[in-house]
N, C-alpha and C. Protein backbone atom coordinates (compact mmCIF):
# COMPACT_ATOMS: atom_id res chain seq x y z
N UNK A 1 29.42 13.56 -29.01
CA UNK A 1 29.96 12.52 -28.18
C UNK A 1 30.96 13.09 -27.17
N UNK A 2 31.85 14.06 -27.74
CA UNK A 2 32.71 15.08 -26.81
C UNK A 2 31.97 15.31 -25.91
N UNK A 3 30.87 15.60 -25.60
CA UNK A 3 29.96 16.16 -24.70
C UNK A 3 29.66 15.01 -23.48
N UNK A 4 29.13 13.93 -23.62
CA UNK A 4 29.09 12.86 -22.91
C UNK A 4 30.25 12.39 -22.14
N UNK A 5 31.11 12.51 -22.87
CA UNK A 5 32.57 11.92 -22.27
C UNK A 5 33.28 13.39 -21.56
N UNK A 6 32.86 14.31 -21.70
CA UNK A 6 33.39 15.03 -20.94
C UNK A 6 32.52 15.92 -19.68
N UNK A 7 31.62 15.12 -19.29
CA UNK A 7 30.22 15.27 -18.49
C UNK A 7 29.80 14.37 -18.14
N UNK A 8 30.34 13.12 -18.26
CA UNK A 8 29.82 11.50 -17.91
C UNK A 8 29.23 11.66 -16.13
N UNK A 9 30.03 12.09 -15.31
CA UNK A 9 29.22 12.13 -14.15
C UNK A 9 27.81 12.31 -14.34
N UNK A 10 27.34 14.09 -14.47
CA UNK A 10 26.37 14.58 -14.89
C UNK A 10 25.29 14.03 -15.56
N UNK A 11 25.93 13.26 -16.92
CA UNK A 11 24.85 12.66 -17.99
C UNK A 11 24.42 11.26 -16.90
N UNK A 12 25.25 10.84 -16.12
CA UNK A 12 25.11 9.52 -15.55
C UNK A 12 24.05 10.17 -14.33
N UNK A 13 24.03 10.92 -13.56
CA UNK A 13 23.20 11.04 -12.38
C UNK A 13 21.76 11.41 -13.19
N UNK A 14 21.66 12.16 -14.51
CA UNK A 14 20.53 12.53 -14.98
C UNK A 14 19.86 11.30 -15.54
N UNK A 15 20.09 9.97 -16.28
CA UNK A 15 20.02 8.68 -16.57
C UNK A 15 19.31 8.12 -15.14
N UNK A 16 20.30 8.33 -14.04
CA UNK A 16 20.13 7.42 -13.16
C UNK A 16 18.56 8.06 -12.45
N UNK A 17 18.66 9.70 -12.32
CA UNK A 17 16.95 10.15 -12.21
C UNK A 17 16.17 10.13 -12.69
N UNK A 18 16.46 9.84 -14.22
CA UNK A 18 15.73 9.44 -14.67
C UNK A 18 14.69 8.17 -14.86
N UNK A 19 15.51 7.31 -14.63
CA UNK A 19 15.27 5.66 -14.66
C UNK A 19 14.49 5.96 -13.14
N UNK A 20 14.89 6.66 -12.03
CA UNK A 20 14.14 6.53 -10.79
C UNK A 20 12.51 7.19 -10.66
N UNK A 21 12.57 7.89 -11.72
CA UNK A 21 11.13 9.13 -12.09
C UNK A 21 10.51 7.74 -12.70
N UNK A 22 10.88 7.14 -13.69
CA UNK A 22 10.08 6.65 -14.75
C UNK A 22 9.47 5.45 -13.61
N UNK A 23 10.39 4.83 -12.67
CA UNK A 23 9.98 3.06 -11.98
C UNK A 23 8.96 4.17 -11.40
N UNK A 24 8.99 5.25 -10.82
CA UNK A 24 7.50 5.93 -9.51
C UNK A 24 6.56 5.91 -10.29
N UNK A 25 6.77 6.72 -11.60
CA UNK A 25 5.50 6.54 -12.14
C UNK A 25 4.79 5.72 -12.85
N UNK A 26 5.54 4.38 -13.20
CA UNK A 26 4.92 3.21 -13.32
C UNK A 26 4.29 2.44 -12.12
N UNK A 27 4.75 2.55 -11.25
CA UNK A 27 4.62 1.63 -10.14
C UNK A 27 3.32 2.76 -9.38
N UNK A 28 3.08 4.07 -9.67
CA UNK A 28 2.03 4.87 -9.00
C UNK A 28 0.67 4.32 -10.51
N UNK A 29 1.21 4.53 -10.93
CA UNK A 29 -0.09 4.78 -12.55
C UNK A 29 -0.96 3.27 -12.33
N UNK A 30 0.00 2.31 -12.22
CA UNK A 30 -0.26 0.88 -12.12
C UNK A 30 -1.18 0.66 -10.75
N UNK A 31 -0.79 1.25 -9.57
CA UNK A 31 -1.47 1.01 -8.74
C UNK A 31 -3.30 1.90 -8.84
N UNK A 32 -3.07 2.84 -9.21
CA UNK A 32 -3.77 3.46 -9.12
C UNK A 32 -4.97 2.74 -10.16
N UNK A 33 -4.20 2.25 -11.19
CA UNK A 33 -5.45 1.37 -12.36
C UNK A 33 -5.74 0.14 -11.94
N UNK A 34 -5.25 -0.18 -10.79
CA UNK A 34 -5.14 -1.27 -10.21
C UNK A 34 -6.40 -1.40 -9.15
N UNK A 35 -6.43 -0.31 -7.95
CA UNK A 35 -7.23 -0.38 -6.95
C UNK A 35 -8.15 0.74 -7.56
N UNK A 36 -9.00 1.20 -8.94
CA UNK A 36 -10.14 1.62 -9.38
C UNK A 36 -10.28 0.58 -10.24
N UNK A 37 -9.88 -0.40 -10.19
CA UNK A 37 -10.92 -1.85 -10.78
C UNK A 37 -11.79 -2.14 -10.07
N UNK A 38 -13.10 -2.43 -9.79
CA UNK A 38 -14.12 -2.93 -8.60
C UNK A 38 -13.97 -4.12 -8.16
N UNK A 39 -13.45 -4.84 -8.76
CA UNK A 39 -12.68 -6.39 -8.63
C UNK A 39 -11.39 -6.05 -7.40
N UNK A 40 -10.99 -5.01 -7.33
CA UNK A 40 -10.21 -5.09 -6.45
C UNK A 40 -10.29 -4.10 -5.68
N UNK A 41 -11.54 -3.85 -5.00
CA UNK A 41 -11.98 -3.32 -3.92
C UNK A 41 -12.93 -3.59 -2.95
N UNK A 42 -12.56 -3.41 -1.39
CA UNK A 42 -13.37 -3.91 -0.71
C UNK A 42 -13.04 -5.71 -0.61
N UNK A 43 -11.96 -6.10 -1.17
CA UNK A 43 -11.74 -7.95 -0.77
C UNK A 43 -11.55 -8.41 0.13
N UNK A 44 -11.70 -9.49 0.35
CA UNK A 44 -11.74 -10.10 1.42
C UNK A 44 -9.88 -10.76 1.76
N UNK A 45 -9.74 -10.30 3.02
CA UNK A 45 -8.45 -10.46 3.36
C UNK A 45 -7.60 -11.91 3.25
N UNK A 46 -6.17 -11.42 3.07
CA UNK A 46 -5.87 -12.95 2.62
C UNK A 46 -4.48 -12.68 3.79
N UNK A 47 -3.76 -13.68 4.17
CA UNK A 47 -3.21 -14.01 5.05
C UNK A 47 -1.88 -12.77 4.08
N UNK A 48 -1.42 -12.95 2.98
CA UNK A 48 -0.38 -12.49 2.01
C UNK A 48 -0.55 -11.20 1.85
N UNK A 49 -1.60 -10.09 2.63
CA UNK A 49 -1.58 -8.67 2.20
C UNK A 49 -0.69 -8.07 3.08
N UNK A 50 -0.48 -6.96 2.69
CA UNK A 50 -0.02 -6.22 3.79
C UNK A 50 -0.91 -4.92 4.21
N UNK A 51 -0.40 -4.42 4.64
CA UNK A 51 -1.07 -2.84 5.62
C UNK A 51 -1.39 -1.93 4.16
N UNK A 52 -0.34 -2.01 3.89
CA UNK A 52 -0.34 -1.10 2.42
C UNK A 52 -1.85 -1.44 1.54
N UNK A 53 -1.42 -2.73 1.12
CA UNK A 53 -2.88 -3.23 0.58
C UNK A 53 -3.82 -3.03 0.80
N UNK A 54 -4.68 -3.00 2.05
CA UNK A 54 -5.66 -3.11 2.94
C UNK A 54 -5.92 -1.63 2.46
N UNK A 55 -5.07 -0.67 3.08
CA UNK A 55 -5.30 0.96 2.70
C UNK A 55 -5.55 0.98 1.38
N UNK A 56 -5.09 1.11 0.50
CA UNK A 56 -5.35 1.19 -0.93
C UNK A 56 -6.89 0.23 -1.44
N UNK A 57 -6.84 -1.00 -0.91
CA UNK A 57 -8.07 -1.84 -1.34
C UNK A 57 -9.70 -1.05 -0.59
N UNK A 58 -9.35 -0.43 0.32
CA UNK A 58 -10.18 -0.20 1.18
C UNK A 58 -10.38 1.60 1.19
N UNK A 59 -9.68 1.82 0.79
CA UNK A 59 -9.37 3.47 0.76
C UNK A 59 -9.63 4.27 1.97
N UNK A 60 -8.56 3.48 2.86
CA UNK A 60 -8.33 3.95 4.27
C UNK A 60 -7.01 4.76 4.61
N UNK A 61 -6.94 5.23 5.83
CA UNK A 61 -5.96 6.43 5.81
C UNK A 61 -5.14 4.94 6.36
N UNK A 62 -3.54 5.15 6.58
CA UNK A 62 -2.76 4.72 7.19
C UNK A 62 -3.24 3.82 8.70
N UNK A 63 -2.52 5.65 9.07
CA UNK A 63 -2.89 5.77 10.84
C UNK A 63 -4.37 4.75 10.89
N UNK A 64 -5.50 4.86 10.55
CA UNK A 64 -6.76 4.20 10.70
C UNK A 64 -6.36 2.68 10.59
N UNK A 65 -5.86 1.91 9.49
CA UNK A 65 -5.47 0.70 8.97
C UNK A 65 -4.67 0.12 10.62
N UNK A 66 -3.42 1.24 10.70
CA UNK A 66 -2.57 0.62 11.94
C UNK A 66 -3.00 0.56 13.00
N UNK A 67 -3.87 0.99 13.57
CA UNK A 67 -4.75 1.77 14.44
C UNK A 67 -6.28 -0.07 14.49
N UNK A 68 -6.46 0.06 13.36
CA UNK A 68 -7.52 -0.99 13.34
C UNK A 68 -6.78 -2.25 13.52
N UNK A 69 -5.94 -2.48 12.61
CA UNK A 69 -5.28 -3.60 12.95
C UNK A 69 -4.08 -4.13 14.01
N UNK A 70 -3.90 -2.75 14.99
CA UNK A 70 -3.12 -2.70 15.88
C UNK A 70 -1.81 -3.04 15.89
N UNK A 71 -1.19 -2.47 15.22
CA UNK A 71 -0.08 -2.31 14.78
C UNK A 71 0.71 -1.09 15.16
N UNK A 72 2.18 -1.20 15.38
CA UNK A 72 3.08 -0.64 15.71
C UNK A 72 4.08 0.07 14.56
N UNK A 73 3.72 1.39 14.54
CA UNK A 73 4.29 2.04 13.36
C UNK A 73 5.63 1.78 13.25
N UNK A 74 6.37 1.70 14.21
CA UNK A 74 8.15 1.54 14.02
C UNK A 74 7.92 -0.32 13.92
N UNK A 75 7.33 -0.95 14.31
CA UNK A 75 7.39 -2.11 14.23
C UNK A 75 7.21 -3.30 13.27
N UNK A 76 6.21 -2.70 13.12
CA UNK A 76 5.37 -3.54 12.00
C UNK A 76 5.18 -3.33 10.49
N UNK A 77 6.25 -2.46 10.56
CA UNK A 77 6.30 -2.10 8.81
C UNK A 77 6.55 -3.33 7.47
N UNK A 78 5.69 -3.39 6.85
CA UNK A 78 5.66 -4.38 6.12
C UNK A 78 4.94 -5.97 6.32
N UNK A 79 4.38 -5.75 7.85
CA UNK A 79 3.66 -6.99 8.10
C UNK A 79 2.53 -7.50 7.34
N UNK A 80 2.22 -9.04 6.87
CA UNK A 80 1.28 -9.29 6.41
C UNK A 80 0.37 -9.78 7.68
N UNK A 81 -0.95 -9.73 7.17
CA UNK A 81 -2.08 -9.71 7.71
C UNK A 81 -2.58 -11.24 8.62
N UNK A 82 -1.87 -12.40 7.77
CA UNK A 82 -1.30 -13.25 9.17
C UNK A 82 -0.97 -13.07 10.23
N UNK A 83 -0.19 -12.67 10.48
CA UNK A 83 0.05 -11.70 12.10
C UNK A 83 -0.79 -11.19 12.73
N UNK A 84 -1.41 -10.17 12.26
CA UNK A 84 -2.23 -9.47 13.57
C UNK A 84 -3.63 -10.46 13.46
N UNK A 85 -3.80 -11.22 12.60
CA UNK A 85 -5.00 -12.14 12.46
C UNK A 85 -4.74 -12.99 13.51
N UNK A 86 -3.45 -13.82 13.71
CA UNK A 86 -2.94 -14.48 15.20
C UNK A 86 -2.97 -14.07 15.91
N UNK A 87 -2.39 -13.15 15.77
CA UNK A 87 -2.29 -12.66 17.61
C UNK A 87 -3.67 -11.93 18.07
N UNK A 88 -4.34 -11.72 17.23
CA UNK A 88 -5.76 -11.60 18.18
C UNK A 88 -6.73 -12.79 17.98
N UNK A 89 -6.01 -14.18 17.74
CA UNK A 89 -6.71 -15.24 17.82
C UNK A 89 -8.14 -15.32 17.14
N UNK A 90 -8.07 -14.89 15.77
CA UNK A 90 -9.54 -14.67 15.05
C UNK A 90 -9.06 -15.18 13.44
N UNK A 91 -10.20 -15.14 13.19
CA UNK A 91 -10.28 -15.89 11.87
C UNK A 91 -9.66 -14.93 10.42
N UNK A 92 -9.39 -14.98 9.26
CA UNK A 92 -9.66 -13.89 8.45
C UNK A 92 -10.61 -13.37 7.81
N UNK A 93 -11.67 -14.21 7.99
CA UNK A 93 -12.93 -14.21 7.63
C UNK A 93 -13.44 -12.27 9.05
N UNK A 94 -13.18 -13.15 10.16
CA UNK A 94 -13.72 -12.37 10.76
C UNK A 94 -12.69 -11.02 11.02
N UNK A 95 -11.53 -10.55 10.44
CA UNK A 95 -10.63 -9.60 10.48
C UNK A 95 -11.35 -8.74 8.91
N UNK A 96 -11.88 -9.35 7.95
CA UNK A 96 -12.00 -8.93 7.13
C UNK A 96 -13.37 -8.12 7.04
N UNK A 97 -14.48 -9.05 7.75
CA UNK A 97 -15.21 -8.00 8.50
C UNK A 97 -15.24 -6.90 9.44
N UNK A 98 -13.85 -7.29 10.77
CA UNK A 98 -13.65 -5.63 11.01
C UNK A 98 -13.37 -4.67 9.89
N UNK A 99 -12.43 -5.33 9.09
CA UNK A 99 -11.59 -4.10 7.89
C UNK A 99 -12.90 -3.41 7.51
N UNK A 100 -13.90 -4.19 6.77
CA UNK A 100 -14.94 -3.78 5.95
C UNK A 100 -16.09 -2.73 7.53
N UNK A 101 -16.26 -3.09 8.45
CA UNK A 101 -17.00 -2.42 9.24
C UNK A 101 -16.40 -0.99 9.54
N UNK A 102 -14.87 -1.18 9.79
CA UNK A 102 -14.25 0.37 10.01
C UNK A 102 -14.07 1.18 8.59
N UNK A 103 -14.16 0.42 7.54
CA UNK A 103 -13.74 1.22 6.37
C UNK A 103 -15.12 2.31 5.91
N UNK A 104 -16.79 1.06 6.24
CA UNK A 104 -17.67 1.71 6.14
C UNK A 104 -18.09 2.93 7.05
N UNK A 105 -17.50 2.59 8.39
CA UNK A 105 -17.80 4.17 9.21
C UNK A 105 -16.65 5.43 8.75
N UNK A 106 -15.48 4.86 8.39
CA UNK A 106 -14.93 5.76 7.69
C UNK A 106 -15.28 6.32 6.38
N UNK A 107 -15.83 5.82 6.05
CA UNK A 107 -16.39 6.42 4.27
C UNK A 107 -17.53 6.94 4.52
N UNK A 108 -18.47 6.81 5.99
CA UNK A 108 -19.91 7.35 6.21
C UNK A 108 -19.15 9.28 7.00
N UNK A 109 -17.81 8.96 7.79
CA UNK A 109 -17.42 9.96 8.31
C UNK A 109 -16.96 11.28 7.15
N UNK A 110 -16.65 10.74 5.85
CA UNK A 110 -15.78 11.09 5.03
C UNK A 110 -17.17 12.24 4.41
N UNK A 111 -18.46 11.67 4.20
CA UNK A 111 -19.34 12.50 3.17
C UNK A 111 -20.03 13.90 4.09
């Protein structure tokens, strides 16, 4: 106990990296068992996703996602898919078919 109390900084920053290691690799492991379900790939867009989503659901690069959905890297961080569905005055029906049309020339570019 001498040891703790006389190292409390130390023991406290190693706790605190710790607790920060353990949330990444829950929150990576989870996603990852998450978007290799087939149930959750390739879906059809919902007003509530974001950019992030889309990439992971779709297994698209970034740049491609922002790029397709025209988006502004300093800008648009964190936007859901409502947005760029408005402002190019289209349906989600029909945004979800671009997603799925660019994802397939990207996965035909990829082999």
């Amino acid at each position: 106990m001498s040891f703790i109390k006389q190292n409390w900084l130390l023991v406290s920053l190693f706790l605190g990296s710790f607790t920060i290691a353990l949330w990444f690799a829950f929150h990576a492991i989870s996603d990852a068992l998450y978007f290799n379900d087939p149930r959750n790939v390739d879906v059809a867009s919902k007003p509530w996703m974001t950019l992030r989503y889309v990439v992971l659901a779709y297994d698209l690069t970034r740049p491609l996602g922002m790029e397709l959905l025209e988006l502004n890297p300093e800008d648009d961080r964190g936007v859901r898919l409502g947005r760029p569905a408005r402002d190019r005055n289209i349906s989600m029906e029909e945004l979800t078919g671009l997603v799925r049309d660019a994802a397939a020339s990207y996965r035909e570019g990829q082999e």
